[in-house]
C-alpha atoms as a PDB file:
ATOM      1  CA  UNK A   1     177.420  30.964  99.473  1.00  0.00           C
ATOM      2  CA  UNK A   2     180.611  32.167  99.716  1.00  0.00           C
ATOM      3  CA  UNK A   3     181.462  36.118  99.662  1.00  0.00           C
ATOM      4  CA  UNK A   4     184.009  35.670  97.199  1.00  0.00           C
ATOM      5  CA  UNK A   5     181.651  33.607  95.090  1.00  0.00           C
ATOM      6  CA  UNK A   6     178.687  36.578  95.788  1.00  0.00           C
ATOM      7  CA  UNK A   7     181.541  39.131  94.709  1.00  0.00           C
ATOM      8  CA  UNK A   8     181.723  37.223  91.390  1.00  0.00           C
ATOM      9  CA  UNK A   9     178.408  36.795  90.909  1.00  0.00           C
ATOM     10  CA  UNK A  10     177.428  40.226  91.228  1.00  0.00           C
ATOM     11  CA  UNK A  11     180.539  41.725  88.994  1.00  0.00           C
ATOM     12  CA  UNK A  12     179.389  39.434  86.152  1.00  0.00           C
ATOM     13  CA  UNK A  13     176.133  40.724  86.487  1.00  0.00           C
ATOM     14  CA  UNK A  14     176.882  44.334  86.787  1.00  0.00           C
ATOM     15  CA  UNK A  15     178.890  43.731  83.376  1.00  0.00           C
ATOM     16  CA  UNK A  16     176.253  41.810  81.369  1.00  0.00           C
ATOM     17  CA  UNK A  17     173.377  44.052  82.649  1.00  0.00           C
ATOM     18  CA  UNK A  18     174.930  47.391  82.061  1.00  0.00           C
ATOM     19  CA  UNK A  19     175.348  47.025  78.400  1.00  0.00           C
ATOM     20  CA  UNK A  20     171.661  45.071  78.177  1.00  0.00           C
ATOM     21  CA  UNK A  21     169.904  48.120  80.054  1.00  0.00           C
ATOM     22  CA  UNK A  22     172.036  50.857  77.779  1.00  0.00           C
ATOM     23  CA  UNK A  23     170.609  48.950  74.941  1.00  0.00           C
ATOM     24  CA  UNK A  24     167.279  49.381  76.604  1.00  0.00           C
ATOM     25  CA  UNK A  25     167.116  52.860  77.438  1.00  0.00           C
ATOM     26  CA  UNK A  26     168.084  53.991  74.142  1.00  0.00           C
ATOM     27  CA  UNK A  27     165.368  52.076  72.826  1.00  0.00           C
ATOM     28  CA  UNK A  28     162.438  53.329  74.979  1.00  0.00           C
ATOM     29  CA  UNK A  29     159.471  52.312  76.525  1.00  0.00           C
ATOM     30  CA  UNK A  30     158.575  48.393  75.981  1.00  0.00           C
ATOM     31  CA  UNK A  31     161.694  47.459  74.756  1.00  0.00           C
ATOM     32  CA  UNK A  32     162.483  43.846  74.849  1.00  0.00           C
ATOM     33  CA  UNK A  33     163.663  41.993  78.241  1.00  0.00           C
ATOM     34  CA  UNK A  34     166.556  39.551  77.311  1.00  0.00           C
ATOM     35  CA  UNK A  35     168.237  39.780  80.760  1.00  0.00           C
ATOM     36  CA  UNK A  36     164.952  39.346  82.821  1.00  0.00           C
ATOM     37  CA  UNK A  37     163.804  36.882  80.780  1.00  0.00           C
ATOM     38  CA  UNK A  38     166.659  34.364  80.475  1.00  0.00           C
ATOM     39  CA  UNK A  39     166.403  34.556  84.689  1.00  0.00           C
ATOM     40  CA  UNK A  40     162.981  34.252  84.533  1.00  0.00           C
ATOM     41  CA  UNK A  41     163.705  30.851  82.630  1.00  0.00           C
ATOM     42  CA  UNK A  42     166.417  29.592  84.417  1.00  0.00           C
ATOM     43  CA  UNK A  43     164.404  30.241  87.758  1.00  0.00           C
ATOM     44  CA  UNK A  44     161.208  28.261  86.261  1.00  0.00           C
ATOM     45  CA  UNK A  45     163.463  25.373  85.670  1.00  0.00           C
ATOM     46  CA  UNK A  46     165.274  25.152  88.736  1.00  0.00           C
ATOM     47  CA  UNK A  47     161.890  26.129  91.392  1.00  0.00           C
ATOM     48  CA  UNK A  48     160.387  22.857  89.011  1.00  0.00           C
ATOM     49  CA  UNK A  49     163.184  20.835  89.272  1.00  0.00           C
ATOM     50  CA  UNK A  50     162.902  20.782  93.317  1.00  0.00           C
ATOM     51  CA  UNK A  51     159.082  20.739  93.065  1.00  0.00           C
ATOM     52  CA  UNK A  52     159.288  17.822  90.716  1.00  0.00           C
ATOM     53  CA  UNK A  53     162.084  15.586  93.044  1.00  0.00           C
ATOM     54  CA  UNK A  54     159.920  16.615  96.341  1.00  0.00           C
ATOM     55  CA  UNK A  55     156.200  15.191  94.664  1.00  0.00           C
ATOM     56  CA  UNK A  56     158.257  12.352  93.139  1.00  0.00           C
ATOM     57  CA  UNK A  57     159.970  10.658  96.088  1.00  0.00           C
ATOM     58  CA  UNK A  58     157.929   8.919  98.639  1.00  0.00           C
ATOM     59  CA  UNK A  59     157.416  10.566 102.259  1.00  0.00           C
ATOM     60  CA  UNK A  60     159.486   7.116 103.273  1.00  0.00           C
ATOM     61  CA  UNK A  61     162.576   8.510 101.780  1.00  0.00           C
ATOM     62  CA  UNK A  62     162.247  12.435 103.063  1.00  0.00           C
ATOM     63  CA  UNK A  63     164.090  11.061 106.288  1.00  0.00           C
ATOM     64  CA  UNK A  64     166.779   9.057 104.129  1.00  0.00           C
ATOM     65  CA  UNK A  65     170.247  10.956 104.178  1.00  0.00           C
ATOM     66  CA  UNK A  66     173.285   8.483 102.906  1.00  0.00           C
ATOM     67  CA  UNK A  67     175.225   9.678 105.633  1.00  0.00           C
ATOM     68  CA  UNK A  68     172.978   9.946 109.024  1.00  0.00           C
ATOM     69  CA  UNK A  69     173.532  13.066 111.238  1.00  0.00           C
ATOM     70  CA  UNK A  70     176.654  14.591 108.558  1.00  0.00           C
ATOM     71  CA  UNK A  71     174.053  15.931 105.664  1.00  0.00           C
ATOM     72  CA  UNK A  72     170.816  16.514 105.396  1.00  0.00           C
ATOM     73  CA  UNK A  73     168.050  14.610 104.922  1.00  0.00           C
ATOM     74  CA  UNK A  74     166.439  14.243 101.082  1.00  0.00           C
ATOM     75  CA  UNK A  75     163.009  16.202 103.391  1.00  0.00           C
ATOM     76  CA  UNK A  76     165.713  19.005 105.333  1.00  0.00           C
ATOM     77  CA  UNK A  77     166.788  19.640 101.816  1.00  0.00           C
ATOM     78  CA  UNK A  78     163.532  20.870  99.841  1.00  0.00           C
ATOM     79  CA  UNK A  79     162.630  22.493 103.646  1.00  0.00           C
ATOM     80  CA  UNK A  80     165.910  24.457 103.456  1.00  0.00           C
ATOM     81  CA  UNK A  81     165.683  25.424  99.611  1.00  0.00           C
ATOM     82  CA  UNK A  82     162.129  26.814 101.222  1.00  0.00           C
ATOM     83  CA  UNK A  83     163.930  29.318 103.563  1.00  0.00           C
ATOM     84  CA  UNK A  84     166.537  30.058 101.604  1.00  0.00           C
ATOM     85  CA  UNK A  85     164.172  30.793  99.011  1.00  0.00           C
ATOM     86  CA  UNK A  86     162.874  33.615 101.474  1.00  0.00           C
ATOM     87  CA  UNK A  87     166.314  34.817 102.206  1.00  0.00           C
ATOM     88  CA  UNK A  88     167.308  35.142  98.394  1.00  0.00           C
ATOM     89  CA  UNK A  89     163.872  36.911  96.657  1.00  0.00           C
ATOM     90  CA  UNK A  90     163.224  39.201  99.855  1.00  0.00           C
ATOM     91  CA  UNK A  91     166.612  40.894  99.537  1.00  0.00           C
ATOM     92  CA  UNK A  92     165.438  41.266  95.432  1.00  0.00           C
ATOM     93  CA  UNK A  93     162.973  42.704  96.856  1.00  0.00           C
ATOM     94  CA  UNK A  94     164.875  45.130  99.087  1.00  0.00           C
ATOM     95  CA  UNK A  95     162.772  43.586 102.161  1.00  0.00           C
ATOM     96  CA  UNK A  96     162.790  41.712 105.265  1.00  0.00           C
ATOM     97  CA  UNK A  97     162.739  37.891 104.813  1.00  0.00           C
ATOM     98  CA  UNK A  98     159.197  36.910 106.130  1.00  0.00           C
ATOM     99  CA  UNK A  99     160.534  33.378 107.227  1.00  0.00           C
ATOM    100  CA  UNK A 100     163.972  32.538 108.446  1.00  0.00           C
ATOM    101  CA  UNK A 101     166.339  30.595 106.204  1.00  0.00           C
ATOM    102  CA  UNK A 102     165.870  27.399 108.773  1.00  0.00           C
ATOM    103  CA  UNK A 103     162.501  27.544 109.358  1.00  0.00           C
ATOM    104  CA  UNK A 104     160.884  24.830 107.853  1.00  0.00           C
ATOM    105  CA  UNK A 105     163.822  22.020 108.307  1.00  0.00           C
ATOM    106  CA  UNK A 106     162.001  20.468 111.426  1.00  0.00           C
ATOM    107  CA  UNK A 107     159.007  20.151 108.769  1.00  0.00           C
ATOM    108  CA  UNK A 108     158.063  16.340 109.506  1.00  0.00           C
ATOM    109  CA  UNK A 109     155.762  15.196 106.681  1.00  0.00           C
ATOM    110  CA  UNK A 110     156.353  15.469 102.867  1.00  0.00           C
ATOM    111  CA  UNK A 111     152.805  17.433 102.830  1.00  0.00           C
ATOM    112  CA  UNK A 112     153.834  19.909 105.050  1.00  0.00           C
ATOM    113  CA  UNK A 113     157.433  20.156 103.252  1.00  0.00           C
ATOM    114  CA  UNK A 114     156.066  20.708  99.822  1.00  0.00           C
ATOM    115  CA  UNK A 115     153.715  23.068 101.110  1.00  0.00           C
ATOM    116  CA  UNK A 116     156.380  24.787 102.278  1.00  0.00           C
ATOM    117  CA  UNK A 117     158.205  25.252  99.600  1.00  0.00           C
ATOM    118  CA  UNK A 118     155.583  25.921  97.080  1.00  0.00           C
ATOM    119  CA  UNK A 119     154.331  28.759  99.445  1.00  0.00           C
ATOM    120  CA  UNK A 120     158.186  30.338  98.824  1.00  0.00           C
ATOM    121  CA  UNK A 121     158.192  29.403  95.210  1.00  0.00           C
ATOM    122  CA  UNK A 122     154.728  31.706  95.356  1.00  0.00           C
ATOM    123  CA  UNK A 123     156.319  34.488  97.248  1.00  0.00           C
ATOM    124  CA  UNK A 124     159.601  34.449  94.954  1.00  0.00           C
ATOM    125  CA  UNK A 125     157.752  34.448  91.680  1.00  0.00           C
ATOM    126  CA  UNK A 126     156.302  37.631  91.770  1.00  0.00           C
ATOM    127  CA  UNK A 127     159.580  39.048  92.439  1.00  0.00           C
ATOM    128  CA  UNK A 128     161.398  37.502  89.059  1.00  0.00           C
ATOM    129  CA  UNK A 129     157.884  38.370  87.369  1.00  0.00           C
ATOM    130  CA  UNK A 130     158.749  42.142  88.386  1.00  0.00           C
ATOM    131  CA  UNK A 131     162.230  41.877  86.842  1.00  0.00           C
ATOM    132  CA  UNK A 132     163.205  44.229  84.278  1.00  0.00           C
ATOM    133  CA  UNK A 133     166.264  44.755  83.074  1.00  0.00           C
ATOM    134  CA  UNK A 134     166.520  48.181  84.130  1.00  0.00           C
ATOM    135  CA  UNK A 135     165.892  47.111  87.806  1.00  0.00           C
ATOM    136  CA  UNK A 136     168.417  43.832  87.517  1.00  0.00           C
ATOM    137  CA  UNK A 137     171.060  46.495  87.990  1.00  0.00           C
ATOM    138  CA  UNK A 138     169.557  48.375  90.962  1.00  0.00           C
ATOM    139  CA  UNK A 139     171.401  48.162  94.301  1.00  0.00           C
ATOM    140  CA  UNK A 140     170.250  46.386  96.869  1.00  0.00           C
ATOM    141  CA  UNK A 141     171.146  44.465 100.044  1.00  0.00           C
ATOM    142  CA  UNK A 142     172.806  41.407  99.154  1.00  0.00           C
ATOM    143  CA  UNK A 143     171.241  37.954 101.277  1.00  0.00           C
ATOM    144  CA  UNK A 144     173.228  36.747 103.927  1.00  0.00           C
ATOM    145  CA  UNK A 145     175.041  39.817 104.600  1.00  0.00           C
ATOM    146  CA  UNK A 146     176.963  40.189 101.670  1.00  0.00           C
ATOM    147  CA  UNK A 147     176.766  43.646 101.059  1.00  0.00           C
ATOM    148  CA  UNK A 148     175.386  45.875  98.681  1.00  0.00           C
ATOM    149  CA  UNK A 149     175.167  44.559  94.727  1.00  0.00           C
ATOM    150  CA  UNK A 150     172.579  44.334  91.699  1.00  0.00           C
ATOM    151  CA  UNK A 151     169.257  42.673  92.650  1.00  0.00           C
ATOM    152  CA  UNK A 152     169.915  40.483  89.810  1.00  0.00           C
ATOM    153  CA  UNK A 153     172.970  39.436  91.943  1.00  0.00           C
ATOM    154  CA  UNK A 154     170.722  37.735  94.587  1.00  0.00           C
ATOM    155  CA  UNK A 155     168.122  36.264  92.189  1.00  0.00           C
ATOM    156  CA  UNK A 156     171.208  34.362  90.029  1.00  0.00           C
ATOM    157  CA  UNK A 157     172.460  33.257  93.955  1.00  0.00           C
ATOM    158  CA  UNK A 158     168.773  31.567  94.185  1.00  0.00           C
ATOM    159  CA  UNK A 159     168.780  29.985  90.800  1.00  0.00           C
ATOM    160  CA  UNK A 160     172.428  29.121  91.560  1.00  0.00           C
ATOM    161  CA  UNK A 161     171.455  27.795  95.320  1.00  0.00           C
ATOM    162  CA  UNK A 162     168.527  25.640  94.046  1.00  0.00           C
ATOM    163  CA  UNK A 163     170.671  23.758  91.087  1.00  0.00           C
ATOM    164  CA  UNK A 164     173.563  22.943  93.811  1.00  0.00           C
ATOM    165  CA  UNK A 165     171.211  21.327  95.827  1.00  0.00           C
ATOM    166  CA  UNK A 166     168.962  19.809  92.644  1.00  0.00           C
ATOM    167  CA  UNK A 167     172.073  18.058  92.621  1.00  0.00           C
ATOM    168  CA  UNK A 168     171.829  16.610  96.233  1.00  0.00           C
ATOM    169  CA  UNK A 169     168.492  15.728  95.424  1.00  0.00           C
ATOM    170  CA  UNK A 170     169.299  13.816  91.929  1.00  0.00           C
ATOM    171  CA  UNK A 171     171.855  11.433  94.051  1.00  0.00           C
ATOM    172  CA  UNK A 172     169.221  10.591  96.702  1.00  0.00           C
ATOM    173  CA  UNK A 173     166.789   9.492  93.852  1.00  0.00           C
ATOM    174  CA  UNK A 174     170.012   7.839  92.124  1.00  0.00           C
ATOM    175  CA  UNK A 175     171.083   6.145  95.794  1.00  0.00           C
ATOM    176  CA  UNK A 176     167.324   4.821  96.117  1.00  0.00           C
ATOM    177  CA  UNK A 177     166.490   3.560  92.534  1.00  0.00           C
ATOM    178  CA  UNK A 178     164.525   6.408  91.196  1.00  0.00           C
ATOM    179  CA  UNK A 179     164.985   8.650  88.360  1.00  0.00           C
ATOM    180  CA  UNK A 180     165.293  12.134  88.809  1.00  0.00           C
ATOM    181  CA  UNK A 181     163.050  14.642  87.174  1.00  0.00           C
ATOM    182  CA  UNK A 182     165.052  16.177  84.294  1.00  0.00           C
ATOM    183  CA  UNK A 183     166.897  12.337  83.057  1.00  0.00           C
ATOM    184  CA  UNK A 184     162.768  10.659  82.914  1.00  0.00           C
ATOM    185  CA  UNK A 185     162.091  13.634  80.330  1.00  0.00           C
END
């Protein structure tokens, strides 16, 4: 992601949030969520959109790419979406990134792949299950060193990050025959 494209995201968060969590704090104690909800949403469809390509294409074609050695491979994607996955929630979090962002592209086997990735599905979902609105505006350090923004910021980069390469994924699938998760609902 781009810094200019991390700038953006983060100003049109800072604007949407600001008014959201005003709302909120003038209402009180368990006042509704809207902003932390609609990310919790998005980020359910886009972690099942991966998780649904990776358990529907056959280990066969994890090591298919359409263009060998320029792109990665259909398996170096869902590994990478795993690391990145790290890199985006542990900076919501305002933490170290337990894994590096390439450490499970050298993953071999579709097992070990999907493992992988639902393991950082795991570790990002409790941090969009903490979400509040209030906190969607608190500062933290932004993934990939770009600076200092609204946690929010970096969760919208991962939901953002996993639908650009959804989008690898559904031309694979398209490439090989098969029909990608969200066009056989």
């Amino acid at each position: 992601m781009t810094r200019a494209v991390g700038a953006a995201i983060a100003a049109g968060c800072m604007a949407m949030t600001v008014a959201v969590v005003g709302a909120q704090t003038r209402a009180g104690a368990g006042a509704p969520q809207p902003v932390s909800d609609a990310i919790r949403a998005s980020w359910k469809s886009a972690k099942t959109n991966i998780h649904d390509s990776a358990a529907k294409v056959p280990e066969n074609l994890y090591s298919f790419s359409p263009v060998p050695t320029v792109v990665r491979t259909f398996g170096q994607i869902v590994a990478h979406t795993a690391g990145a996955n790290y890199e985006f929630c542990s900076a919501a979090k305002g933490e170290k990134s337990p894994k590096a962002e390439n450490a499970f592209e050298a993953l071999a086997t579709k097992v070990a792949i999907v493992k992988a990735y639902d393991d950082s599905v795991a570790y990002c979902d409790a941090v969009f299950a903490a979400l509040t609105d209030k906190s969607a505006v608190e500062s933290v350090d932004q993934p990939f060193g770009a600076g200092k923004g609204p946690r929010l910021a970096a969760l919208v980069g991962n939901i953002g990050h996993l639908n650009e390469h959804y989008g690898n994924l559904v031309t694979y699938m398209r490439i090989k025959g098969i029909v990608p998760p969200t066009s056989a609902k």
